[in-house]
N, C-alpha and C. Protein backbone atom coordinates (compact mmCIF):
# COMPACT_ATOMS: atom_id res chain seq x y z
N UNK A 1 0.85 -1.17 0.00
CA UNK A 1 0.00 0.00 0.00
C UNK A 1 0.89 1.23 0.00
N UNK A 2 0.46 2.07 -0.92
CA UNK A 2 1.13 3.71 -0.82
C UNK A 2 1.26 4.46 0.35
N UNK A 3 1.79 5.10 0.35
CA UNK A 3 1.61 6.23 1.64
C UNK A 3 1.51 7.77 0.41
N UNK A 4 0.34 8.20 0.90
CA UNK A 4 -0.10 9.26 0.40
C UNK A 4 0.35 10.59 1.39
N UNK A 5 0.86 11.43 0.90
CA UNK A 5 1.64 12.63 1.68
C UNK A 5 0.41 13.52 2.11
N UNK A 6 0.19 13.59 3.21
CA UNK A 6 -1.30 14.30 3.35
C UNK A 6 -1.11 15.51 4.18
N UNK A 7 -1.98 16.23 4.75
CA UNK A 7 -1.85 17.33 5.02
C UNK A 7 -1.36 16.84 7.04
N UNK A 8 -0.70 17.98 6.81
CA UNK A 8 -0.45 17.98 8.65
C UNK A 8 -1.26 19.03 9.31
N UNK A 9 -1.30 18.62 10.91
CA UNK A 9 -2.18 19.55 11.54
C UNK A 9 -1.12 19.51 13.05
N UNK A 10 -1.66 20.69 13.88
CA UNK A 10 -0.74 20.62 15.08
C UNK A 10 -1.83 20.33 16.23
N UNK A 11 -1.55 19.38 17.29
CA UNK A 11 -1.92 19.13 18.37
C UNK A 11 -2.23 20.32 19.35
N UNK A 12 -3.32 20.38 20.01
CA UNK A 12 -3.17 21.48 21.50
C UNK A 12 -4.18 20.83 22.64
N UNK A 13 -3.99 21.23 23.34
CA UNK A 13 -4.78 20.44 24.49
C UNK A 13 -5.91 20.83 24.52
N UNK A 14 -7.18 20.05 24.60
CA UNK A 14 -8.53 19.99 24.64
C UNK A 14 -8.76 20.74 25.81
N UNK A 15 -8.50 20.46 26.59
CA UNK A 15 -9.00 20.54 28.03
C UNK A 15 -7.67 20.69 28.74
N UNK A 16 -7.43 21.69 30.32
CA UNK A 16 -6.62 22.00 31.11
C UNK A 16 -6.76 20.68 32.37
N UNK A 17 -7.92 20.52 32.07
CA UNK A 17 -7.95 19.06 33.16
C UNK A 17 -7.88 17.80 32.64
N UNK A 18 -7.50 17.57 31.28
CA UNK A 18 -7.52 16.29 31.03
C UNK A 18 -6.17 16.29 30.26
N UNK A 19 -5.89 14.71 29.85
CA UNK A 19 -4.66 14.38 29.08
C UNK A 19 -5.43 14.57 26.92
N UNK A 20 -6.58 14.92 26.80
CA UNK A 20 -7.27 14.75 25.63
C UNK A 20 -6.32 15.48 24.62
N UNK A 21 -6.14 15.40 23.61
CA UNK A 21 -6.00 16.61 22.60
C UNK A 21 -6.38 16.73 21.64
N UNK A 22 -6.56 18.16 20.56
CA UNK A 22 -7.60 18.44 19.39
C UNK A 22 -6.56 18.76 18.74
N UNK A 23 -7.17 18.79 17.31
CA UNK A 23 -6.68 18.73 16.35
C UNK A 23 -7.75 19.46 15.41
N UNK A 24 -7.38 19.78 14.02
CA UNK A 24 -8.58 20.72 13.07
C UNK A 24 -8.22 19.48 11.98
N UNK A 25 -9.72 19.14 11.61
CA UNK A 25 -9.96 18.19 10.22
C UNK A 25 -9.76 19.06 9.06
N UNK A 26 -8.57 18.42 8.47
CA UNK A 26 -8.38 19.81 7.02
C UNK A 26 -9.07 19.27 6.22
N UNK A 27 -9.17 20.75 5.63
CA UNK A 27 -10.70 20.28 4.82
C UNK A 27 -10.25 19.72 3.58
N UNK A 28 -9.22 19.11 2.82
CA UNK A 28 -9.52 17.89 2.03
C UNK A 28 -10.11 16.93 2.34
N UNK A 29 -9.90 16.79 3.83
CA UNK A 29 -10.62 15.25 4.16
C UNK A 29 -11.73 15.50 4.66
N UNK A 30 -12.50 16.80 5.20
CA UNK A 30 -13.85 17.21 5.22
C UNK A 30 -14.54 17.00 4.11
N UNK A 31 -13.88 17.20 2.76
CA UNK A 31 -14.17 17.41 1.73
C UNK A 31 -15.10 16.16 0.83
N UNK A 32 -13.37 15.38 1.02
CA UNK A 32 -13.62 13.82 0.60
C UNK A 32 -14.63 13.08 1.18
N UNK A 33 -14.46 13.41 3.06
CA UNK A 33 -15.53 12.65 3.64
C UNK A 33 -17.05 13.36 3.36
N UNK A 34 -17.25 14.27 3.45
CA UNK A 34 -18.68 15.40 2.98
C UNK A 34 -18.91 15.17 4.57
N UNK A 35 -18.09 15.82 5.50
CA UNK A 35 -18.17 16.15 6.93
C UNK A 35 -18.70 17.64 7.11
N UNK A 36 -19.87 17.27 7.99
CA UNK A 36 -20.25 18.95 8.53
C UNK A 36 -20.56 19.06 10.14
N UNK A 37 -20.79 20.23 10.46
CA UNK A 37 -20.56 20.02 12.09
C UNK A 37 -21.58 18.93 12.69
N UNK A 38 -21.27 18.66 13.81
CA UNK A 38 -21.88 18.02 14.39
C UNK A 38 -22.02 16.59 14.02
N UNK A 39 -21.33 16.45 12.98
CA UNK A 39 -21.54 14.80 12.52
C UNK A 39 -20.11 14.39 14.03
N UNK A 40 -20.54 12.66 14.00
CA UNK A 40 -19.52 12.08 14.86
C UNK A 40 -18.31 11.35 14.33
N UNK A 41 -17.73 11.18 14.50
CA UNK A 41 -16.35 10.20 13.70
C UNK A 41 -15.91 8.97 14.94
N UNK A 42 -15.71 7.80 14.43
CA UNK A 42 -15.52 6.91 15.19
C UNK A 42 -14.15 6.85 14.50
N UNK A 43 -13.29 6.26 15.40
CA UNK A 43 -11.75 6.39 14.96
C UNK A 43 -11.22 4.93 15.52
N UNK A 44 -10.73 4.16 14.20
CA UNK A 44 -10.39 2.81 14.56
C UNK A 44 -8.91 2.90 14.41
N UNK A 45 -8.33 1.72 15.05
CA UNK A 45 -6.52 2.12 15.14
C UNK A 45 -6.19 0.76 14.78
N UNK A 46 -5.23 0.16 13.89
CA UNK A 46 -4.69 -0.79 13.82
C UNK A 46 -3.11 -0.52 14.22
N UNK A 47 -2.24 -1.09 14.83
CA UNK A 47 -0.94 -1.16 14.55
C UNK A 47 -0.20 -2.18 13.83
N UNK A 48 1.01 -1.32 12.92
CA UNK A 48 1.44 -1.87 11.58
C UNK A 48 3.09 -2.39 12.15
N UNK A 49 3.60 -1.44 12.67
CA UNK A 49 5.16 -1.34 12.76
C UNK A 49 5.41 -0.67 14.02
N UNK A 50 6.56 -0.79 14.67
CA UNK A 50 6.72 0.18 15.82
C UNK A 50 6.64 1.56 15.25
N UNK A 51 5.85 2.30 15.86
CA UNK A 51 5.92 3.64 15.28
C UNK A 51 4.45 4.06 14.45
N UNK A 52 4.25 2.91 13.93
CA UNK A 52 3.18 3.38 12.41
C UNK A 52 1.59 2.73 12.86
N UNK A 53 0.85 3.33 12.90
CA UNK A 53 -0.41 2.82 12.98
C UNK A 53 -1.34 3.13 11.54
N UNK A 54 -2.30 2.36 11.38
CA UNK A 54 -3.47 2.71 10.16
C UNK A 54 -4.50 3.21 10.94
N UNK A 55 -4.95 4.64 10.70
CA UNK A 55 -5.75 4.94 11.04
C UNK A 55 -7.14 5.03 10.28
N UNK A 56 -8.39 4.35 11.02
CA UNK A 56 -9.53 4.92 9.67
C UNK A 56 -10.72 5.41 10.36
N UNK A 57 -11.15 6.16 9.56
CA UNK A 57 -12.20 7.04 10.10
C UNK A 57 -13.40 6.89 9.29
N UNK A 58 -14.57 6.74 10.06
CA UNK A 58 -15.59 6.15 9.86
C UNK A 58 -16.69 7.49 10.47
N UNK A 59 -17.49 8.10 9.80
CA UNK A 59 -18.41 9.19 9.95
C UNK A 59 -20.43 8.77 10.58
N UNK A 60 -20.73 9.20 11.28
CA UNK A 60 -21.36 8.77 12.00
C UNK A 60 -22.64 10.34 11.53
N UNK A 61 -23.25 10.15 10.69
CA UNK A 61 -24.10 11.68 10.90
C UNK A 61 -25.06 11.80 11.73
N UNK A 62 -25.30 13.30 11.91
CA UNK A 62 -26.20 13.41 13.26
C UNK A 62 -27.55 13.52 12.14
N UNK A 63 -28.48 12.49 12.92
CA UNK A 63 -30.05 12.58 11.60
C UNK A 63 -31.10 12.75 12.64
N UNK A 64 -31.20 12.20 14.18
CA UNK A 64 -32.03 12.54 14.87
C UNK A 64 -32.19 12.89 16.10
N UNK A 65 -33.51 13.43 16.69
CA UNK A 65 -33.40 14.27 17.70
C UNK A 65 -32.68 13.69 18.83
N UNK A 66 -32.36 12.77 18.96
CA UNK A 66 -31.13 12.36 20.27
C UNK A 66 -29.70 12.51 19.52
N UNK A 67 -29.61 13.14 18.10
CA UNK A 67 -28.00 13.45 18.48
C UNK A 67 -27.60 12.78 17.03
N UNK A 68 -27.89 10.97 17.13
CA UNK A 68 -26.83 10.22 16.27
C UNK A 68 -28.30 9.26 15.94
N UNK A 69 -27.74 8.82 14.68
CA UNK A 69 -27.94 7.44 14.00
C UNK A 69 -28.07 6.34 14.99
């Protein structure tokens, strides 16, 4: 499999009381995915190599009045 050179983003801390951190979805992959606010993303992790994980992201849209699908 390729490795596609993709866009970078910088880490900052979510929260002052927690270990969490955020990040901004660049919008090629807003794009590709057709992400808008409030949709959810479930985030699956495989590990490949020391160091390298596959990450995939799976979009969850918000359609009813409790929120989610």
């Amino acid at each position: 499999m390729g490795r596609n050179k993709g866009d970078r983003t910088k880490l900052s801390s979510a929260k002052t009381t927690t270990d969490s951190l955020r990040t901004t979805v660049p919008s090629s992959i807003v794009r590709q995915m057709k992400l808008n606010a409030g949709d959810r993303l479930e985030w699956q992790i495989e590990s490949l190599d020391p160091g390298v994980v596959k990450v995939s992201i799976i979009r969850s849209k918000k359609t009813h009045s409790n929120g989610f699908e």
